[in-house]
N, C-alpha and C. Protein backbone atom coordinates (compact mmCIF):
# COMPACT_ATOMS: atom_id res chain seq x y z
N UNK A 1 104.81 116.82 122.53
CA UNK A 1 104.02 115.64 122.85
C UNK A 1 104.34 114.52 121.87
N UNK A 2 104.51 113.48 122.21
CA UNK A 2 104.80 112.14 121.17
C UNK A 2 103.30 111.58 121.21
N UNK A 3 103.37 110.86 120.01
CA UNK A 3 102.45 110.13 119.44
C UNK A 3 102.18 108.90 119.91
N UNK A 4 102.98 108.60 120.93
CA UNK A 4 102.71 107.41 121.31
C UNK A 4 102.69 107.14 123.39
N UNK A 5 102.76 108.62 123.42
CA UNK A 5 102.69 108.11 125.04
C UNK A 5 104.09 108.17 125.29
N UNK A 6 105.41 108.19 124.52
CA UNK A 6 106.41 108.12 125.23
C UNK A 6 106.75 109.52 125.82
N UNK A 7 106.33 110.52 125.94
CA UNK A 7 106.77 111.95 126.48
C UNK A 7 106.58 111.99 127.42
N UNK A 8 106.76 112.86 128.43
CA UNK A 8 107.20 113.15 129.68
C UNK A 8 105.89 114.21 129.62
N UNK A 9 105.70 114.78 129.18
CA UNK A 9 103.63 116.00 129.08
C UNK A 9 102.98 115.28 128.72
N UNK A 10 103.04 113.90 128.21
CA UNK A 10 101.87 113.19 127.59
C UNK A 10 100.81 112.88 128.86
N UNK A 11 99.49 112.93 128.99
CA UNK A 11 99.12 112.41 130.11
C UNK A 11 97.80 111.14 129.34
N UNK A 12 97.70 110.42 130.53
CA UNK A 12 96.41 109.41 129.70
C UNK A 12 95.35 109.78 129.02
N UNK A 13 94.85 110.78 129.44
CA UNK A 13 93.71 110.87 128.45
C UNK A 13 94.38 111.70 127.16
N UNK A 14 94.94 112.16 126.98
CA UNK A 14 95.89 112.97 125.37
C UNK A 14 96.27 111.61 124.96
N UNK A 15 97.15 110.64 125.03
CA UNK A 15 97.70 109.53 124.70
C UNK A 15 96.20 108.99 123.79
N UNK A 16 95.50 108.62 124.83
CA UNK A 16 94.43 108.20 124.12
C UNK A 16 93.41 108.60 122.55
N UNK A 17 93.80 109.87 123.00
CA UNK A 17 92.66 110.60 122.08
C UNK A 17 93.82 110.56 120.92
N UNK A 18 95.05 110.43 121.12
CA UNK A 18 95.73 111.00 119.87
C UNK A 18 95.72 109.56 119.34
N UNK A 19 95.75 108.55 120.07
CA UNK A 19 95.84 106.45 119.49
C UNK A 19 94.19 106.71 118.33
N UNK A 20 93.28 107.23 119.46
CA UNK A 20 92.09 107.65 118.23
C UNK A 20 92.33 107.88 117.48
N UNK A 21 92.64 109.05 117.73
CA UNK A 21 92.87 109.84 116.03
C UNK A 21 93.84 109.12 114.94
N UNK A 22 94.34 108.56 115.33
CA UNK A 22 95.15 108.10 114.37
C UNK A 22 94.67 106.55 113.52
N UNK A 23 94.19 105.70 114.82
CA UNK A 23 93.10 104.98 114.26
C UNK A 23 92.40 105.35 113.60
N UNK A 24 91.18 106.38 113.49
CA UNK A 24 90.04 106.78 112.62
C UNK A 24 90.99 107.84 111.25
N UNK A 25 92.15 107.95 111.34
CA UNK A 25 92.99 108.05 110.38
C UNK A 25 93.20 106.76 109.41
N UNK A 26 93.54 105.95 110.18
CA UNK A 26 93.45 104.62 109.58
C UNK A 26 92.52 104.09 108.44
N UNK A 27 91.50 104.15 109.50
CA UNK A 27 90.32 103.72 109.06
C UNK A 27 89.48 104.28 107.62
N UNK A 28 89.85 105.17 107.49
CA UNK A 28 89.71 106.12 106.32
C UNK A 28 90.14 106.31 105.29
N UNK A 29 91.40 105.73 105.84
CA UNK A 29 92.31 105.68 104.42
C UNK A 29 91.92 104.23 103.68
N UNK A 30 91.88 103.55 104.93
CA UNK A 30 91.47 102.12 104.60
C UNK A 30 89.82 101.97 103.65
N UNK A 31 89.19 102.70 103.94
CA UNK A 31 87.67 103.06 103.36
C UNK A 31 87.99 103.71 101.86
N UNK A 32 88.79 104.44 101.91
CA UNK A 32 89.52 105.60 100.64
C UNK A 32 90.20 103.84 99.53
N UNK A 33 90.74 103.53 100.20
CA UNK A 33 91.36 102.37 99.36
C UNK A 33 90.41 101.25 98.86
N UNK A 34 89.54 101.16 99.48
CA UNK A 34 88.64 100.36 99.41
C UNK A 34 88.01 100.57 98.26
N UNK A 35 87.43 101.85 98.23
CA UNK A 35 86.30 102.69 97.48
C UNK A 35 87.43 102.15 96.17
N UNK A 36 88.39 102.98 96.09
CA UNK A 36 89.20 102.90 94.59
C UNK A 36 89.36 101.57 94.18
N UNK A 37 89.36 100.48 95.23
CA UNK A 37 89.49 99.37 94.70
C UNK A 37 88.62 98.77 93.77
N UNK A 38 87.03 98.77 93.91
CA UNK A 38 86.00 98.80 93.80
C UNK A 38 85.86 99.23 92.84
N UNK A 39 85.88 100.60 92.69
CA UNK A 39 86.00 101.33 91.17
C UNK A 39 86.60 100.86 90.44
N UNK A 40 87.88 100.23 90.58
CA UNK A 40 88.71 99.67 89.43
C UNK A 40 88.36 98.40 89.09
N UNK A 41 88.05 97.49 90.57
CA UNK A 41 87.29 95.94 89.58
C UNK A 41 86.09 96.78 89.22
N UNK A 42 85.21 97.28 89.40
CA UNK A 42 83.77 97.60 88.49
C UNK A 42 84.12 97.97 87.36
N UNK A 43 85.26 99.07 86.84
CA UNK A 43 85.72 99.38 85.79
C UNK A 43 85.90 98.37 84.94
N UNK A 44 86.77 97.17 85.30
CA UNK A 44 87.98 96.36 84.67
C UNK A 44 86.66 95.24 84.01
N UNK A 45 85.77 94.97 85.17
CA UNK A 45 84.95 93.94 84.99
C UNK A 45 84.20 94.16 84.11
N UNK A 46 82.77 95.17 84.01
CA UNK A 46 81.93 95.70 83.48
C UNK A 46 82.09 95.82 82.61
N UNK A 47 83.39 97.19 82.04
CA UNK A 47 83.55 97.76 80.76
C UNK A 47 83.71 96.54 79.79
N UNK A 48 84.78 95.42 80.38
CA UNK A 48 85.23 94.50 79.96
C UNK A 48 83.94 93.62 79.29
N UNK A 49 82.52 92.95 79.95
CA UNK A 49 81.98 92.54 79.68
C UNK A 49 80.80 93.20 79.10
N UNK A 50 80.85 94.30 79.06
CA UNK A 50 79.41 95.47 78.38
C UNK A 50 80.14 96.03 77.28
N UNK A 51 81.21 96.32 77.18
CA UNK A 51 81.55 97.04 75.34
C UNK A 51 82.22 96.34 75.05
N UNK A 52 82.29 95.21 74.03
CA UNK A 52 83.58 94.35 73.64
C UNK A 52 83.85 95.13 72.65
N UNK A 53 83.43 95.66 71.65
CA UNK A 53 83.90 96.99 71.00
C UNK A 53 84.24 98.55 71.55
N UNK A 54 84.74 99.22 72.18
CA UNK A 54 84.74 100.42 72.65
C UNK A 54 84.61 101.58 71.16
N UNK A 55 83.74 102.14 71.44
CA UNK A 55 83.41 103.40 70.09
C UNK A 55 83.35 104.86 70.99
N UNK A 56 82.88 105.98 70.03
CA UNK A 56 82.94 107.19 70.72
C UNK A 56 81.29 107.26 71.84
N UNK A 57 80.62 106.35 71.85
CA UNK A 57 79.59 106.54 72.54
C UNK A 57 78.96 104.96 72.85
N UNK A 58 78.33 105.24 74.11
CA UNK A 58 77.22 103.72 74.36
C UNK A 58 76.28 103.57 73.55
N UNK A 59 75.70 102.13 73.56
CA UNK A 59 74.74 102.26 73.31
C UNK A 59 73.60 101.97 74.08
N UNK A 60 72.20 102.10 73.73
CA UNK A 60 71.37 101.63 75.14
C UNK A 60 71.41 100.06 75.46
N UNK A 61 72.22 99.55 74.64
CA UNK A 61 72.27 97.79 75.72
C UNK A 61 73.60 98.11 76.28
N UNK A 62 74.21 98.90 76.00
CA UNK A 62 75.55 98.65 76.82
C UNK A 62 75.61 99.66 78.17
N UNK A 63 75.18 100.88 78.01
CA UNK A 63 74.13 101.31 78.92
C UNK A 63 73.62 100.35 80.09
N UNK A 64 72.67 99.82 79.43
CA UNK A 64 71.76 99.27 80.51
C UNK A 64 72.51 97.66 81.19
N UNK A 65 73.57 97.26 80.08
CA UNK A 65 74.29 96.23 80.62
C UNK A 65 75.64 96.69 81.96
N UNK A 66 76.06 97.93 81.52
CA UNK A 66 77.01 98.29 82.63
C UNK A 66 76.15 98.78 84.10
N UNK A 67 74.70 99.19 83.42
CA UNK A 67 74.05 99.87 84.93
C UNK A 67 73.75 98.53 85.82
N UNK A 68 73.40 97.14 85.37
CA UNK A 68 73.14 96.48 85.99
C UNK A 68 74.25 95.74 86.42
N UNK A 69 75.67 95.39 85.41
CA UNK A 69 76.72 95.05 86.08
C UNK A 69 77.05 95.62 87.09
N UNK A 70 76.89 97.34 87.44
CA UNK A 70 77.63 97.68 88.63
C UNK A 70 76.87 97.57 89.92
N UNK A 71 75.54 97.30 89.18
CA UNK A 71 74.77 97.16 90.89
C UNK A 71 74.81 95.95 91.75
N UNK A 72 74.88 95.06 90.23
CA UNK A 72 75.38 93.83 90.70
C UNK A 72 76.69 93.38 91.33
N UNK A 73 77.66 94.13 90.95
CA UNK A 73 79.31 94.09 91.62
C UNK A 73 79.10 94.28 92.59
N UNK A 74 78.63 95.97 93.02
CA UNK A 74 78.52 96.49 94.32
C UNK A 74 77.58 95.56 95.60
N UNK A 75 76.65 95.19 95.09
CA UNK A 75 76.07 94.56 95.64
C UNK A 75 76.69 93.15 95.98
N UNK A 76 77.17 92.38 95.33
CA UNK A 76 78.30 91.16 96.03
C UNK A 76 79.57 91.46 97.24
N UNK A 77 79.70 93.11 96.21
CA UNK A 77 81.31 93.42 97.10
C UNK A 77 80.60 93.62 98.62
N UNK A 78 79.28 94.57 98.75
CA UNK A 78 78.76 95.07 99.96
C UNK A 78 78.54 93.63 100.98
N UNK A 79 78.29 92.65 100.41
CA UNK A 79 77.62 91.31 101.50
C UNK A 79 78.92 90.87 101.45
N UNK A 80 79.89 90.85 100.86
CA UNK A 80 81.35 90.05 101.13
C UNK A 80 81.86 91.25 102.47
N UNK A 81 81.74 92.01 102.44
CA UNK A 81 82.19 92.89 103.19
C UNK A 81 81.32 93.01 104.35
N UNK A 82 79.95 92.96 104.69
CA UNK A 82 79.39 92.53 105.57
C UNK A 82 79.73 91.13 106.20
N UNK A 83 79.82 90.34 105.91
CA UNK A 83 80.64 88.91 106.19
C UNK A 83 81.74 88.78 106.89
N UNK A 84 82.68 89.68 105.80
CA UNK A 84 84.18 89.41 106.73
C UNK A 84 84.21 90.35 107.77
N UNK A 85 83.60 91.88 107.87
CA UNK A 85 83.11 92.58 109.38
C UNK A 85 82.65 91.54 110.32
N UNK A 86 81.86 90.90 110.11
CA UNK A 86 80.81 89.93 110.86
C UNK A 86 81.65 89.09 111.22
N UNK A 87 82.45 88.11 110.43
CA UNK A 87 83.85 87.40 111.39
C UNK A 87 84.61 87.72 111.72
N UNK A 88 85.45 89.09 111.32
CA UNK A 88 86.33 89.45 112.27
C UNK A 88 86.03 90.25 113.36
N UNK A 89 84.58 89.96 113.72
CA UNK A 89 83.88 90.91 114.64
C UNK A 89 83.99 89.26 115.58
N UNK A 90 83.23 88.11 115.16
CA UNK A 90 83.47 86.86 115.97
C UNK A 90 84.43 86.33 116.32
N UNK A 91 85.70 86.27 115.18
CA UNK A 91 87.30 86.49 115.67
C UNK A 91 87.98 87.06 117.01
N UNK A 92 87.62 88.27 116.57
CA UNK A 92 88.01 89.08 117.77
C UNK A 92 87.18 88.78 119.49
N UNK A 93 85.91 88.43 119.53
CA UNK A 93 85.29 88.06 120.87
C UNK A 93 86.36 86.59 121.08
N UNK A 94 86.62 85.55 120.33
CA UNK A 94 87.03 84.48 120.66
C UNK A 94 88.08 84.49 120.94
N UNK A 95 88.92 86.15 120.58
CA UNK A 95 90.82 86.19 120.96
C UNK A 95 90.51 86.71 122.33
N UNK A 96 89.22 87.55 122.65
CA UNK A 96 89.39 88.38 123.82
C UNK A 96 88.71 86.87 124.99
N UNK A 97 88.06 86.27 125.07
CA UNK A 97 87.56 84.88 125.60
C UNK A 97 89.17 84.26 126.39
């Protein structure tokens, strides 16, 4: 069976389910990349602005300065990302129009 419908056993509904699968393959990896991305600006950002000294341990302001930097990151990254879903959700109705 090919992956794309070009086989001669492929029939429409297999074609389909396998374009799925490979999409929600996609999609996952794309979520997987995302996540790490995230981690690394929260890392790069935070650490950067909560320990300007790095030692063998936190302390409780740096603590409590990284817990609120990351809620705060996450929380910008989450509504930027609600946003651009939300227009390329309006994008897409105005290509299909």
């Amino acid at each position: 069976m090919s992956f794309f419908g070009s086989g001669s056993s492929s029939t429409p509904d297999s074609s389909k389910e396998v374009k799925d699968a490979i999409v929600k393959q996609l999609q996952s990896e794309t979520a997987m990349n995302n996540a790490r991305i995230l981690i690394n600006k929260v890392n790069e950002h935070c650490f950067a602005k909560c320990v300007p000294t790095p030692g063998s341990s936190l302390s409780a302001n740096e603590q409590t300065c990284l817990t609120d930097c990351m809620e705060k990151y996450i929380a910008f990254w989450n509504e930027v990302s609600r946003t651009h879903h939300h227009r390329m959700g309006l994008e897409s109705k105005k290509m299909s129009l």
